[in-house]
C-alpha atoms as a PDB file:
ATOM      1  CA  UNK A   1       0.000   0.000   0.000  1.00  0.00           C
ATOM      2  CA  UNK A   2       1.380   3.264  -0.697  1.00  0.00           C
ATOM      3  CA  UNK A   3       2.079   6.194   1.479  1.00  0.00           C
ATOM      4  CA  UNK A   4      -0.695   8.681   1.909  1.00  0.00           C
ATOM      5  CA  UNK A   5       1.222  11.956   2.335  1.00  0.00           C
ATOM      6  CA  UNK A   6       4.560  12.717   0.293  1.00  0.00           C
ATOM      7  CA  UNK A   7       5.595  16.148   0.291  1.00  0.00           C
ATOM      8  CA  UNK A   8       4.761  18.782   3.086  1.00  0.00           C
ATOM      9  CA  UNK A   9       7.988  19.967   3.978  1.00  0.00           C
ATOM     10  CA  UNK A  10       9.212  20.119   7.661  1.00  0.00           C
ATOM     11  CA  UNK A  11       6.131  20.122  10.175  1.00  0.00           C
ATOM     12  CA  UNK A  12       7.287  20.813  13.781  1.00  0.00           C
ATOM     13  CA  UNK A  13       6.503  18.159  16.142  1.00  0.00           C
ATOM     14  CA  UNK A  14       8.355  18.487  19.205  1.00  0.00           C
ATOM     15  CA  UNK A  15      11.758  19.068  20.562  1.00  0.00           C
ATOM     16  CA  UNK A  16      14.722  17.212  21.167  1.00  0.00           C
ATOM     17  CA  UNK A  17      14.400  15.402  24.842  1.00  0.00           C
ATOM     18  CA  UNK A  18      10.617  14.912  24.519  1.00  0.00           C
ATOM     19  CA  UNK A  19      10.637  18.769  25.318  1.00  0.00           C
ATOM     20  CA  UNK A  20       6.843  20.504  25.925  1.00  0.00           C
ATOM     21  CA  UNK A  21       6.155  21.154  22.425  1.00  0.00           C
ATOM     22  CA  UNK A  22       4.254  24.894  22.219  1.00  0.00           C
ATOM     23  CA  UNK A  23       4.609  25.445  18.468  1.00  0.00           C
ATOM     24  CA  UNK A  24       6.554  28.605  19.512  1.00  0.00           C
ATOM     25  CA  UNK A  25       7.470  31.043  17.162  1.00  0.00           C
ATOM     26  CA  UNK A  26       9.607  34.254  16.792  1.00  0.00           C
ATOM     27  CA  UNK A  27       8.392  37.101  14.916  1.00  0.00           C
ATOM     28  CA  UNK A  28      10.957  38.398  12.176  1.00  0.00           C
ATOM     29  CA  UNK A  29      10.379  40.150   8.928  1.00  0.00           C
ATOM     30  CA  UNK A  30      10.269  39.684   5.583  1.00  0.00           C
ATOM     31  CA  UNK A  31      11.806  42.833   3.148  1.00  0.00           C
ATOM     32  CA  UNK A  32       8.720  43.938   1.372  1.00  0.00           C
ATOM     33  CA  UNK A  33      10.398  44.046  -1.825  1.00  0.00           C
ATOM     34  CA  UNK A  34      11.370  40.435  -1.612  1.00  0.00           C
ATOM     35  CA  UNK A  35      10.282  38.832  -4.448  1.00  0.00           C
ATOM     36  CA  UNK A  36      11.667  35.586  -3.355  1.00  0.00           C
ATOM     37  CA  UNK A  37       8.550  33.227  -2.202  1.00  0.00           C
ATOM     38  CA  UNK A  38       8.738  31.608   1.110  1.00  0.00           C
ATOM     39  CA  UNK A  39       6.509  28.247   1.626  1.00  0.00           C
ATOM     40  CA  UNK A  40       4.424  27.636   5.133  1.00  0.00           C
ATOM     41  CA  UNK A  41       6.955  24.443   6.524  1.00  0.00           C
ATOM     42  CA  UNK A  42      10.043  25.988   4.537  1.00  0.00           C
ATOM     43  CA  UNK A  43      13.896  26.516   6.012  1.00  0.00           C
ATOM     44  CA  UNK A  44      14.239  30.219   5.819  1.00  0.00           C
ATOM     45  CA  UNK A  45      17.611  31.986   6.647  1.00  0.00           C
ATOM     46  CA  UNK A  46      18.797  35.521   7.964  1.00  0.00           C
ATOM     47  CA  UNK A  47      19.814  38.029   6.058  1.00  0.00           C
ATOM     48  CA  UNK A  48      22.365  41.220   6.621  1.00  0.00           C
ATOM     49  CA  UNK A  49      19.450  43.313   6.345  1.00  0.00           C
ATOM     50  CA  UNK A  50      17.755  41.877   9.357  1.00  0.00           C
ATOM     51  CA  UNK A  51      15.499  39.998   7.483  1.00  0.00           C
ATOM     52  CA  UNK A  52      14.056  36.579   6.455  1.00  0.00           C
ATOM     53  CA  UNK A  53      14.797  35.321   3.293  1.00  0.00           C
ATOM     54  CA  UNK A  54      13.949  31.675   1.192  1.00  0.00           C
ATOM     55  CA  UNK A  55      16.224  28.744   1.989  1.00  0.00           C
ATOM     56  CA  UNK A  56      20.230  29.094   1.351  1.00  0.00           C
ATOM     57  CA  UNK A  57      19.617  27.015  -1.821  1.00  0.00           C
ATOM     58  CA  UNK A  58      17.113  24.524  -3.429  1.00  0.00           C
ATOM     59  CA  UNK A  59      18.877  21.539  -1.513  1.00  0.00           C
ATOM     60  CA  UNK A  60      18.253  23.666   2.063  1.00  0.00           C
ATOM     61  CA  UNK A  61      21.674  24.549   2.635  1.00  0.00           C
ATOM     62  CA  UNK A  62      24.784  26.452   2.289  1.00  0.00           C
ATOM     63  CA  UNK A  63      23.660  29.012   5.138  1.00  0.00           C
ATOM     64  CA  UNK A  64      23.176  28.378   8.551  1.00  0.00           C
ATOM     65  CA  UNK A  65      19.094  28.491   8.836  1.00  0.00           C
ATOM     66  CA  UNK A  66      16.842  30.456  11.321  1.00  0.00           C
ATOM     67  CA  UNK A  67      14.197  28.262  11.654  1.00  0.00           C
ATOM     68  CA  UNK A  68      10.408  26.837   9.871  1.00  0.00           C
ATOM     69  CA  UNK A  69       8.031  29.299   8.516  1.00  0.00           C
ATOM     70  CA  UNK A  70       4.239  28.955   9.914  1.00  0.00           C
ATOM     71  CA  UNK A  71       3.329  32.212   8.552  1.00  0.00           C
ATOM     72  CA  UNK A  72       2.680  35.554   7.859  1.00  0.00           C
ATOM     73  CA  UNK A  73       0.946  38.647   8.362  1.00  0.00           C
ATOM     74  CA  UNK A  74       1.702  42.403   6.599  1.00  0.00           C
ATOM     75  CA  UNK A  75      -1.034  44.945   5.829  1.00  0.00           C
ATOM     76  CA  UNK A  76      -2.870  45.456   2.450  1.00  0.00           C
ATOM     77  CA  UNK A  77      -2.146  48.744   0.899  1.00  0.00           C
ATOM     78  CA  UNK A  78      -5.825  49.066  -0.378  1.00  0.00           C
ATOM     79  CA  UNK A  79      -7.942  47.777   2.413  1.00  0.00           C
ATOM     80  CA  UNK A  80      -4.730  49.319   4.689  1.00  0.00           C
ATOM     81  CA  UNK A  81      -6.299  46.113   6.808  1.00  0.00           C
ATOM     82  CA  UNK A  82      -3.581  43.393   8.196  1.00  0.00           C
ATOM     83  CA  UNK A  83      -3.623  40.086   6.012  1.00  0.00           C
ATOM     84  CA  UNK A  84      -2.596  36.709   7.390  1.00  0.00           C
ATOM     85  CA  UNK A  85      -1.570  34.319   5.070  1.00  0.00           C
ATOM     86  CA  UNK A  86       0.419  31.282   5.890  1.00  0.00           C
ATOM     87  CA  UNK A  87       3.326  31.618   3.169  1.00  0.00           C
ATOM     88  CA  UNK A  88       4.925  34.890   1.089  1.00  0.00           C
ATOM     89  CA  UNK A  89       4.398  34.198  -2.020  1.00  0.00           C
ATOM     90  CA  UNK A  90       6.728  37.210  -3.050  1.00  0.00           C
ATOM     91  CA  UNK A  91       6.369  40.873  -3.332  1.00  0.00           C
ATOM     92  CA  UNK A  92       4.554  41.091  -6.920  1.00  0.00           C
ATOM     93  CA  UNK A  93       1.889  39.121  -6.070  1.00  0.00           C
ATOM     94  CA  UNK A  94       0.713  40.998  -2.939  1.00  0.00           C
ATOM     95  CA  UNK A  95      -0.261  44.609  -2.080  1.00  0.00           C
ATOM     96  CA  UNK A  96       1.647  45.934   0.787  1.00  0.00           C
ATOM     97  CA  UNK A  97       1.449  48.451   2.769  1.00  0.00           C
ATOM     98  CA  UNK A  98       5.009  49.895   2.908  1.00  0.00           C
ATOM     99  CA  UNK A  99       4.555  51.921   5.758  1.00  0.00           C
ATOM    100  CA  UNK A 100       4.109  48.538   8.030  1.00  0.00           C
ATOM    101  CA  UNK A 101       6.649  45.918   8.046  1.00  0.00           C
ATOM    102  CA  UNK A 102       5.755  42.445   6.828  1.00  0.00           C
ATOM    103  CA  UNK A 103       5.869  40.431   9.705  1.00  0.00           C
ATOM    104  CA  UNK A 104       7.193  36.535   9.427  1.00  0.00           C
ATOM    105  CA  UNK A 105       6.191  34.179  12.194  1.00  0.00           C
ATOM    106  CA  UNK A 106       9.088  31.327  12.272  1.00  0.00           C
ATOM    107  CA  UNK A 107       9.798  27.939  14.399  1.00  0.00           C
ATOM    108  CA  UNK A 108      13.252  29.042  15.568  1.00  0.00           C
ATOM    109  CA  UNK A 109      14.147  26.736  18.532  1.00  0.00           C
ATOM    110  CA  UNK A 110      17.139  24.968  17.558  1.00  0.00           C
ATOM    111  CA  UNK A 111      16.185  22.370  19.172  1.00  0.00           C
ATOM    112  CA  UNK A 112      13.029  21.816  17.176  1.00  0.00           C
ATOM    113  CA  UNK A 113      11.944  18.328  16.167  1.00  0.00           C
ATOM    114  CA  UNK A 114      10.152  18.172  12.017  1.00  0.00           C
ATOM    115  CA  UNK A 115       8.623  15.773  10.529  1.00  0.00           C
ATOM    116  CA  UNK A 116       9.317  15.531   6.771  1.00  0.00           C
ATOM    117  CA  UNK A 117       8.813  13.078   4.178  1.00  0.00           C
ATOM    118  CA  UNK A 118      10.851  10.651   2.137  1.00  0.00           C
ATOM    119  CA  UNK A 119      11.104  11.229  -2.228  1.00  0.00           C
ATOM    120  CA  UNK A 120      11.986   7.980  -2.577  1.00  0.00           C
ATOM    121  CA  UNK A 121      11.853   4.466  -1.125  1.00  0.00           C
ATOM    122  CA  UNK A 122      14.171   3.204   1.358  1.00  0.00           C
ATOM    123  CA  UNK A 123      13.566  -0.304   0.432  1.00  0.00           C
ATOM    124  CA  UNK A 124      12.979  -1.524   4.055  1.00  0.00           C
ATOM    125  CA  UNK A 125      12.818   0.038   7.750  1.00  0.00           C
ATOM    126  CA  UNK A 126      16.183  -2.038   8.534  1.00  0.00           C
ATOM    127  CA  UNK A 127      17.784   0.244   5.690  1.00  0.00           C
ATOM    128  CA  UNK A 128      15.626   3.611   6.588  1.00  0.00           C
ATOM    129  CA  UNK A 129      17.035   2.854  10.612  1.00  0.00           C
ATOM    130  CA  UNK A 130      20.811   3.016   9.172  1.00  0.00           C
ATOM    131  CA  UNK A 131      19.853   7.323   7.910  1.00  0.00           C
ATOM    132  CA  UNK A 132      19.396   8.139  11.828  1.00  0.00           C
ATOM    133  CA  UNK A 133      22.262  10.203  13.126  1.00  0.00           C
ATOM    134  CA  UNK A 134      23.653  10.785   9.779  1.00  0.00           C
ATOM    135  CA  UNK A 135      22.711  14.107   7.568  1.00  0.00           C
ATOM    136  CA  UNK A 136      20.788  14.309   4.794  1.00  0.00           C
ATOM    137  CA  UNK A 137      19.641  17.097   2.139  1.00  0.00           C
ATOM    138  CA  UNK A 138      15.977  18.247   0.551  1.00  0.00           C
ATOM    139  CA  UNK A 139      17.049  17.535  -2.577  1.00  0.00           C
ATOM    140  CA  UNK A 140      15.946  20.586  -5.267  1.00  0.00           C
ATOM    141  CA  UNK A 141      12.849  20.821  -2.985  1.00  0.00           C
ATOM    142  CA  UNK A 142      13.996  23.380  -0.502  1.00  0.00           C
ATOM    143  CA  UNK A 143      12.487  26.505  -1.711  1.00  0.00           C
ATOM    144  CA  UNK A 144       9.394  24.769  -3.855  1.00  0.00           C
ATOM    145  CA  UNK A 145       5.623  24.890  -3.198  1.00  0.00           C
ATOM    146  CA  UNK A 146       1.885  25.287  -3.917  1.00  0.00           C
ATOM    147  CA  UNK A 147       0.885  28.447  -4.520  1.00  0.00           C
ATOM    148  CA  UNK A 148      -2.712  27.153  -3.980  1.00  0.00           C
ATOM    149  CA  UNK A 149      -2.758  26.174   0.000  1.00  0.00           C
ATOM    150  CA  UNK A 150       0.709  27.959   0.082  1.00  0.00           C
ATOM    151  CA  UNK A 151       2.523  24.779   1.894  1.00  0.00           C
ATOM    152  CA  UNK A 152       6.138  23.421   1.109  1.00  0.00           C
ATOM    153  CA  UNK A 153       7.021  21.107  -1.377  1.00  0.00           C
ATOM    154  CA  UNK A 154      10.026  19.958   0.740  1.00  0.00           C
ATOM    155  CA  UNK A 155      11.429  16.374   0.721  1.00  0.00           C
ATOM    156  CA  UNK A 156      13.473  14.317   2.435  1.00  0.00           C
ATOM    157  CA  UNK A 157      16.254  13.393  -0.069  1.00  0.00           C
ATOM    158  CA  UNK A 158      16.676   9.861   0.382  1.00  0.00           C
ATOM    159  CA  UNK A 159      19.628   9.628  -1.881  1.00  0.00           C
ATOM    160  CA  UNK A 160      21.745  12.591   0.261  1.00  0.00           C
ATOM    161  CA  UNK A 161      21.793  10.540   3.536  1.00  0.00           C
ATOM    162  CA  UNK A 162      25.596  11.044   4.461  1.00  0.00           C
ATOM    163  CA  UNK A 163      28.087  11.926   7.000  1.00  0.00           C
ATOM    164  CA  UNK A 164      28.831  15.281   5.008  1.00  0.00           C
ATOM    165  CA  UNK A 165      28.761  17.997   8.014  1.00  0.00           C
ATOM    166  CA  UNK A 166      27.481  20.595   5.065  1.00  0.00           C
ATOM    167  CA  UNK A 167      23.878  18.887   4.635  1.00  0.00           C
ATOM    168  CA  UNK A 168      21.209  20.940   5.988  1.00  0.00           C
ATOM    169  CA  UNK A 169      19.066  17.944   8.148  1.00  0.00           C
ATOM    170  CA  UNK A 170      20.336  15.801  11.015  1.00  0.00           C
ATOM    171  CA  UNK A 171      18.369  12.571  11.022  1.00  0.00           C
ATOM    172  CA  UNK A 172      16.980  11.706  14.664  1.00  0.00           C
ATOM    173  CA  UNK A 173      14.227   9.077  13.659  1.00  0.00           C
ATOM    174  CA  UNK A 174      11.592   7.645  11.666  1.00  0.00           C
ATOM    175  CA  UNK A 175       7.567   8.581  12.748  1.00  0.00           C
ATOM    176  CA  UNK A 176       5.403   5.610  13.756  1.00  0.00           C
ATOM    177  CA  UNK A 177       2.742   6.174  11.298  1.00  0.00           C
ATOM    178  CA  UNK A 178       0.630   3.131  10.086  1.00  0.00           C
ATOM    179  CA  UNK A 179      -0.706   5.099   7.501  1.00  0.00           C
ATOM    180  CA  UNK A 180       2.733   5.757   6.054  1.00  0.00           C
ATOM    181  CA  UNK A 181       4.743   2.695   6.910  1.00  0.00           C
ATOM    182  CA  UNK A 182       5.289   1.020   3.251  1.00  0.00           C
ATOM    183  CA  UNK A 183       9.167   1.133   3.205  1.00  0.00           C
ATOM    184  CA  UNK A 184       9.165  -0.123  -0.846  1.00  0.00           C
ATOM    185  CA  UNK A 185       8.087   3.839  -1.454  1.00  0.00           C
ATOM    186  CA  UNK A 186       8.515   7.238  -1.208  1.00  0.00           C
ATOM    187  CA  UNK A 187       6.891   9.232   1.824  1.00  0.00           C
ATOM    188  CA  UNK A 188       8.215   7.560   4.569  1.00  0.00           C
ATOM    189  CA  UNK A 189       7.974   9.978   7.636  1.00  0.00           C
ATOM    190  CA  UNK A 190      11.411  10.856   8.890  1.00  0.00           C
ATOM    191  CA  UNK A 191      12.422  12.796  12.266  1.00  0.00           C
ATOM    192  CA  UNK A 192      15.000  15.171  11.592  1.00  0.00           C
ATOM    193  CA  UNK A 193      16.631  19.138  13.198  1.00  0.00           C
ATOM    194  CA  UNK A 194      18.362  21.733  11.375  1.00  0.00           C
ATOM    195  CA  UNK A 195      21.985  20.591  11.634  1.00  0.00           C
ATOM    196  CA  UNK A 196      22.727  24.175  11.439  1.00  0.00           C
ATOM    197  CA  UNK A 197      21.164  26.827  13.053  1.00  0.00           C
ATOM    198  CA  UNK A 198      21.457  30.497  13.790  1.00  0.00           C
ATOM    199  CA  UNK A 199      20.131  30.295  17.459  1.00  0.00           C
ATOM    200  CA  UNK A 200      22.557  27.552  18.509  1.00  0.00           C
ATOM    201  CA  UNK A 201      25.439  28.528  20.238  1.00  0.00           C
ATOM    202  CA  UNK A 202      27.519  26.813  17.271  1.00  0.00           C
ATOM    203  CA  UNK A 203      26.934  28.923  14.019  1.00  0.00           C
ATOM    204  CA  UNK A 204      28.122  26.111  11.931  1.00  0.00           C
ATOM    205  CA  UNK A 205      27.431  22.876  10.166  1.00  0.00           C
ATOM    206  CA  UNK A 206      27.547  19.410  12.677  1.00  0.00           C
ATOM    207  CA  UNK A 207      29.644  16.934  11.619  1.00  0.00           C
ATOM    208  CA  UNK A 208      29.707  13.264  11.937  1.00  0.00           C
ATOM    209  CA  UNK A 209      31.877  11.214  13.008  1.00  0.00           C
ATOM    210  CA  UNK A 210      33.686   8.298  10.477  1.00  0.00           C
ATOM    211  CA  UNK A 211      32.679   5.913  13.420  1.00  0.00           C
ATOM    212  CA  UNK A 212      28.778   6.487  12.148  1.00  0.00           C
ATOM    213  CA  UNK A 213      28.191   4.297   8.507  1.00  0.00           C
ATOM    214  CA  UNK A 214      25.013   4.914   6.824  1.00  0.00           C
ATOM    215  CA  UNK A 215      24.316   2.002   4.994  1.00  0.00           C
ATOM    216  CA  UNK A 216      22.317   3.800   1.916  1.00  0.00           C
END
C-alpha cells in the first residue's frame, strides 16, 4: 500500500528530549520588496538586512538556517487592513502596505523536532534505521511549493543521507505512522533538526563522526 502523504515539507513536532512542544514562534520580517517566495513548513535563513529570506539554496543549505516558517501577516495597501496568510508568495503578487513591516512568524528553537517526508523508497525500515544520526539534504525541494494552499514542497532526499557535516538535516528518527509505513516507497515519515542553526550557540554545520556508517 502506498504512502498517503509525500511532500509537506518540515512540520514541527516536538523538541529534542521529549521537550513541551508549544509550536513557539519568533516574529521576524520579511523585506517587502522580496520577491523571493517563502513556503508555510520551509527553512528560511537571515539576512544582513535583518530579514528573512527563502532557503540558502534549493537543496536547504549552504547558510546556517533560522528556523520553519508557519506564517505571515503584513497589511494590504488598499484595504490598509492586516492580512494573514500562511506563506509569502513574493512581493509582486501581494499589495503591501510599505509603511508597516511584513511580519514573518518562524519555528526558531534549535532544538526543534520536524517531521518531513521521504522522495523515494528506502527499500525496508532495517535500511531507513541506518539514515538516523547521519545528515541528509531536501534535494531541489527546498524553496518549492503550492501556490494554492501555500505549503512546502520539501522532501526528504533519500539519496543525500551522508556523514557530510554541510547537509542541511540531522536525522533523529523515523515517525510511527501506520498510515505511512510502506518502506518499498517514497513518503516515509522521517524525524529530523536543522543541523545548522542560527540560534545555537555553534553557528556552523555538525559533523559526523567516520565511526557512524550509513548504509544507503
Amino acid at each position: 500500500m502506498a504512502n498517503q502523504a509525500t511532500a509537506y515539507g518540515l512540520r514541527p513536532i516536538g523538541l529534542v528530549g521529549s521537550g513541551a512542544n508549544t509550536t513557539g514562534v519568533t516574529q521576524y520580517e520579511i523585506a517587502s520588496n522580496n520577491t523571493n517566495a517563502i513556503f508555510q513548513y520551509s527553512i528560511c535563513t537571515p539576512t544582513s538586512a535583518g530579514t528573512i529570506d527563502q532557503a540558502g539554496d534549493t537543496a536547504g543549505g549552504t547558510v546556517v538556517a533560522l528556523g520553519v516558517l508557519m506564517g505571515v501577516e503584513y497589511v494590504d495597501s488598499v484595504s490598509k487592513k492586516p492580512i494573514w496568510i500562511n506563506y509569502w508568495p513574493g512581493s509582486g503578487s501581494v499589495s503591501v502596505d510599505t509603511n508597516y513591516p511584513v511580519k514573518a512568524f518562524v519555528a526558531d528553537n534549535p532544538n526543534q523536532l520536524f517531521q518531513v517526508s521521504t522522495d523515494a523508497t528506502f527499500t525496508d525500515r532495517a535500511t531507513a534505521l541506518t539514515a538516523v544520526f547521519s545528515n541528509a539534504s531536501l534535494g531541489t525541494s527546498a524553496r518549492t511549493g503550492s501556490t494554492d494552499n501555500g505549503n512546502s514542497n520539501s522532501q526528504f532526499n533519500v539519496a543525500s543521507v551522508a556523514n557530510t557535516a554541510t547537509l542541511p538535516l540531522r536525522v533523529v528518527g523515523i515517525v510511527d505512522d501506520e498510515a505511512n509505513s510502506d518502506y518499498t516507497a517514497a513518503g516515509i515519515p522521517m524525524i529530523v533538526r536543522l543541523n545548522a542553526h542560527a540560534n545555537a550557540n555553534a553557528g556552523g554545520f555538525d559533523s559526523q563522526t567516520t565511526a557512524i556508517t550509513t548504509g544507503i
